[in-house]
C-alpha atoms as a PDB file:
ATOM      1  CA  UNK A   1     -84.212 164.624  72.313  1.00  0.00           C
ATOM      2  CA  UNK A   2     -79.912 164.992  71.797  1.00  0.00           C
ATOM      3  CA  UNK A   3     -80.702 164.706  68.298  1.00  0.00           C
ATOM      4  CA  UNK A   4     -83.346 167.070  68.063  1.00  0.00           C
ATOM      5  CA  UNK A   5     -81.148 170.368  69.353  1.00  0.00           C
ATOM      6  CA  UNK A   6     -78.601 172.540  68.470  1.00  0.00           C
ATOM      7  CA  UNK A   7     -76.756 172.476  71.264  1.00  0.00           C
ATOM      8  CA  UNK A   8     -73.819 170.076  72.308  1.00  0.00           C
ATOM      9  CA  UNK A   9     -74.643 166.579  74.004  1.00  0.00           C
ATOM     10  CA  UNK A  10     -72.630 164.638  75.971  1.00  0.00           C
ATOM     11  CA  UNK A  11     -74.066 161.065  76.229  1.00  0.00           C
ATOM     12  CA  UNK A  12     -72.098 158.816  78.767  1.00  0.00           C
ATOM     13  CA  UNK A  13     -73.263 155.045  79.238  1.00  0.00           C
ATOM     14  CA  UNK A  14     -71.804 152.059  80.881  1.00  0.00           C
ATOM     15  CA  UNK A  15     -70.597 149.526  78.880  1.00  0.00           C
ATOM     16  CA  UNK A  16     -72.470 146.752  80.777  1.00  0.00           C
ATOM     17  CA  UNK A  17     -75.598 148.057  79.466  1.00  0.00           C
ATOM     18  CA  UNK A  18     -75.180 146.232  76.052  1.00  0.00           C
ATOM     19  CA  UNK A  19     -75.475 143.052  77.800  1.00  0.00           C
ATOM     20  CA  UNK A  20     -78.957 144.071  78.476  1.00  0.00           C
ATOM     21  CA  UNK A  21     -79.779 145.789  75.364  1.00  0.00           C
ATOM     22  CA  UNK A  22     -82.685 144.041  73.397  1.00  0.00           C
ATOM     23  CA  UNK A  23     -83.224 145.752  69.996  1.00  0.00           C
ATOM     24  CA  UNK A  24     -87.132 144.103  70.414  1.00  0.00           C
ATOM     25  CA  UNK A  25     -87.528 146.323  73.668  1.00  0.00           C
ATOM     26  CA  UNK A  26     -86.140 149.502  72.134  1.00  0.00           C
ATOM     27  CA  UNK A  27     -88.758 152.342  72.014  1.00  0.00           C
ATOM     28  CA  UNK A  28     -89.816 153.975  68.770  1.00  0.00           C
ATOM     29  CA  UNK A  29     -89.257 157.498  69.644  1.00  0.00           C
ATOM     30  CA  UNK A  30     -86.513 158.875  71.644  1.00  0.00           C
ATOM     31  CA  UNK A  31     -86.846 159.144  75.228  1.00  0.00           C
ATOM     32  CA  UNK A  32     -86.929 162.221  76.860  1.00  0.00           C
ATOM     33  CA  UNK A  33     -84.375 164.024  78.923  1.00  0.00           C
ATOM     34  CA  UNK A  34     -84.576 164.252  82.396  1.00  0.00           C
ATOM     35  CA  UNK A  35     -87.890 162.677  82.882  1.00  0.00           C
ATOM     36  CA  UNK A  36     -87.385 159.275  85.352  1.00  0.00           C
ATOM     37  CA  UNK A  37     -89.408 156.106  85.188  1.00  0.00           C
ATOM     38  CA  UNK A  38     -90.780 154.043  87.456  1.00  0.00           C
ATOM     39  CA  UNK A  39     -89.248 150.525  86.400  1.00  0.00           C
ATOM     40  CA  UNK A  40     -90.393 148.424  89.009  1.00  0.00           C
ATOM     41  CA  UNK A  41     -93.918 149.932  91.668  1.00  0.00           C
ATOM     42  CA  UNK A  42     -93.958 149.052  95.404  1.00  0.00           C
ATOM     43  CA  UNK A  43     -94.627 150.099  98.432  1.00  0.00           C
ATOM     44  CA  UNK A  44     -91.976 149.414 101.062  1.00  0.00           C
ATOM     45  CA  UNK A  45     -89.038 150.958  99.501  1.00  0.00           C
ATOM     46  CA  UNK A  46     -87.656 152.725  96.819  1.00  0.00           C
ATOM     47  CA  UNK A  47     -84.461 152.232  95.233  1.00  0.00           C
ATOM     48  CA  UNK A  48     -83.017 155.429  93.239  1.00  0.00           C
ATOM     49  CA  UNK A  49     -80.864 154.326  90.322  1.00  0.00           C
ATOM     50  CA  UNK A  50     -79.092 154.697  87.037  1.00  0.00           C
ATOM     51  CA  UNK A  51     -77.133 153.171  84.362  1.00  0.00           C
ATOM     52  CA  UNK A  52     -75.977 149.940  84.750  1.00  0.00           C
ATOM     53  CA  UNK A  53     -76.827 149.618  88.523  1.00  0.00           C
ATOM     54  CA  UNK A  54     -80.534 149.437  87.289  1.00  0.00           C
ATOM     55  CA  UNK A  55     -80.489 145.712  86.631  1.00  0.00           C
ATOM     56  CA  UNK A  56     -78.419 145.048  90.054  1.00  0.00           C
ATOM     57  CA  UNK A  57     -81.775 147.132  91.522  1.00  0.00           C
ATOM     58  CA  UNK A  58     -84.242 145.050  89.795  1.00  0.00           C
ATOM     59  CA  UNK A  59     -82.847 141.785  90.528  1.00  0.00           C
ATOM     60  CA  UNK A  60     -82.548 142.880  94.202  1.00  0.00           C
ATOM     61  CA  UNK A  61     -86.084 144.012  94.298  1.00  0.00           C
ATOM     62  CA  UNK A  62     -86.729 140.559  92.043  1.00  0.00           C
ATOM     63  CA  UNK A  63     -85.512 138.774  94.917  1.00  0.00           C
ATOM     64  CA  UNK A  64     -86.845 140.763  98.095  1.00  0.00           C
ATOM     65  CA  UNK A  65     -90.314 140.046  96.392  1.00  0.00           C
ATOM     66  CA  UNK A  66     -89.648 136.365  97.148  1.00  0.00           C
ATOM     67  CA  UNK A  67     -89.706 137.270 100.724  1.00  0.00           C
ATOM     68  CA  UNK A  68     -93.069 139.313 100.572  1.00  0.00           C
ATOM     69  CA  UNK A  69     -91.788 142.992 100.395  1.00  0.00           C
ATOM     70  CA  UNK A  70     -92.840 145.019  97.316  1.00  0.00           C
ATOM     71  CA  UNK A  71     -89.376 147.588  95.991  1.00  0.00           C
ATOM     72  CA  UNK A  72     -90.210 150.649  93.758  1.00  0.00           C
ATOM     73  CA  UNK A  73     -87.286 150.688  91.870  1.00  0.00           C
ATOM     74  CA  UNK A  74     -87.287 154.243  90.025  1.00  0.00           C
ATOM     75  CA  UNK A  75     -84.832 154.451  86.717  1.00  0.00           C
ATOM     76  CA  UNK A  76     -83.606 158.062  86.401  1.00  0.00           C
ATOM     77  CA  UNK A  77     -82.115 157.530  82.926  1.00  0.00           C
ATOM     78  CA  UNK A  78     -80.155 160.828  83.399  1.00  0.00           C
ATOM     79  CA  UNK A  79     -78.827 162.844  86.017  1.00  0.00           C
ATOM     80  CA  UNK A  80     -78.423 166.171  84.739  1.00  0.00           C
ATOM     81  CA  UNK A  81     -81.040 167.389  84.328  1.00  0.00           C
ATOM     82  CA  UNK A  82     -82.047 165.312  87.549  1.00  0.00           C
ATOM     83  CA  UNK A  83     -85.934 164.294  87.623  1.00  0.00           C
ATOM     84  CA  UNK A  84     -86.124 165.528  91.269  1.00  0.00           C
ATOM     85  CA  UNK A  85     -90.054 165.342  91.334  1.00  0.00           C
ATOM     86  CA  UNK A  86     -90.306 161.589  90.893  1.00  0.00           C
ATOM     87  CA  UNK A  87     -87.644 160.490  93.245  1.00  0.00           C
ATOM     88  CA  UNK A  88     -89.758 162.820  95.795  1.00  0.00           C
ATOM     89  CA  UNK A  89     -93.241 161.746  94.663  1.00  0.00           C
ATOM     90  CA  UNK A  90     -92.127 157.821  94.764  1.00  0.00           C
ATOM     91  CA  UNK A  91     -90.429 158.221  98.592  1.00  0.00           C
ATOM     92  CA  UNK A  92     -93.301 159.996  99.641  1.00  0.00           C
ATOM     93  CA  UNK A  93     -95.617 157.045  99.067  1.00  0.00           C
ATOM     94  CA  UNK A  94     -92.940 154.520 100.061  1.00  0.00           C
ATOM     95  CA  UNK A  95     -91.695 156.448 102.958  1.00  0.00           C
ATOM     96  CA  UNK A  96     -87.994 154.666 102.355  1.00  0.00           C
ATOM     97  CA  UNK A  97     -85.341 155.121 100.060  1.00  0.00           C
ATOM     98  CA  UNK A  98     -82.125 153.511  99.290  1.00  0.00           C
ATOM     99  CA  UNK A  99     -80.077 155.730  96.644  1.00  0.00           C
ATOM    100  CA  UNK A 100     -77.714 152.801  94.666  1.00  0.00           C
ATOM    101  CA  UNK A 101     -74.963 154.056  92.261  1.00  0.00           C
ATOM    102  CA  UNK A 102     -71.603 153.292  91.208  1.00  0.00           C
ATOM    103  CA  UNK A 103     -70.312 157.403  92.375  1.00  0.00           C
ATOM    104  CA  UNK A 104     -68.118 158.910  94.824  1.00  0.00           C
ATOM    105  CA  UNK A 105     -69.702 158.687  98.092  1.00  0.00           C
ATOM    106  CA  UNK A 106     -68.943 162.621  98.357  1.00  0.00           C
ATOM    107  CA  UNK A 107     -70.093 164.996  95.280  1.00  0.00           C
ATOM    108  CA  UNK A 108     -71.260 162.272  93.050  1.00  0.00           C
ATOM    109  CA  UNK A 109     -75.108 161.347  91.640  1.00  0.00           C
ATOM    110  CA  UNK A 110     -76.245 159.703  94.791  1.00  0.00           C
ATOM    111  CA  UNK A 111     -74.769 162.228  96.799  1.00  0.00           C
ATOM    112  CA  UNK A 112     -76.570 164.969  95.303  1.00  0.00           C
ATOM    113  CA  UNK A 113     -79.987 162.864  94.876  1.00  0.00           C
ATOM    114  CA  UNK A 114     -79.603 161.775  98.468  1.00  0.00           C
ATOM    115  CA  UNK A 115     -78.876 165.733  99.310  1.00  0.00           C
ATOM    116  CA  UNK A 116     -82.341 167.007  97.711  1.00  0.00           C
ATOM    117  CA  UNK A 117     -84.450 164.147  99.819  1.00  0.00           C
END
C-alpha cells in the first residue's frame, strides 16, 4: 500500500529478517497496512509480535507444541497503525497473552499493545 499513496512512508525492518526471506513465499500483491495476521492458531496463549521477534515466537510456540499446548502466535506486521482488533479478538478466545518485542519496556510497541489489552 506505501507505494500506492502520495504521502511519505517510513518503512523500518530488522535486518535479521533477510535470513528468513524466501522470494518463493513472497505474496503477489502488497500487503496491507495495519491489518495483523494470525501466523500460528491456538488456544492456550497468544503471543503478540513483530519484526524479527516473529520467528523467535514461532519456534517457541514450535516447541511448546511438543509438550501438548497449542500458541496463537499473531504477526502484527506494523505498529502504527496498530491492528488493535485482532490482538483483542485472538486474547479473547485464548484468554492469555504474552506481548514479545525487542522495545523499551516503558513507551515502546509492547508497551502500548500491552496498554490497550
Amino acid at each position: 500500500e506505501a507505494v500506492a499513496i502520495d504521502d511519505p512512508v517510513i518503512y523500518c525492518e530488522h535486518k535479521y529478517l533477510y535470513y528468513h526471506l524466501k522470494a518463493d513465499k513472497l505474496p503477489a500483491e502488497g500487503l496491507p497496512t495495519g491489518k495483523a495476521r494470525i501466523a500460528r492458531e491456538g488456544r492456550d496463549l497468544t503471543i503478540v509480535t513483530y519484526s524479527a521477534m516473529l520467528h523467535e515466537a514461532l519456534a517457541v510456540a514450535e516447541q511448546l507444541a511438543g509438550e501438548g499446548f497449542e500458541i496463537e502466535v499473531v504477526d502484527l506486521r506494523s505498529v502504527k497503525p496498530l491492528d488493535t482488533d485482532s490482538v483483542l479478538a485472538s486474547v479473547a478466545r485464548t484468554g492469555r497473552m504474552l506481548c514479545v518485542g525487542e522495545s523499551f519496556p516503558w513507551g515502546g510497541a509492547t508497551a502500548e499493545i500491552i496498554a490497550r489489552v
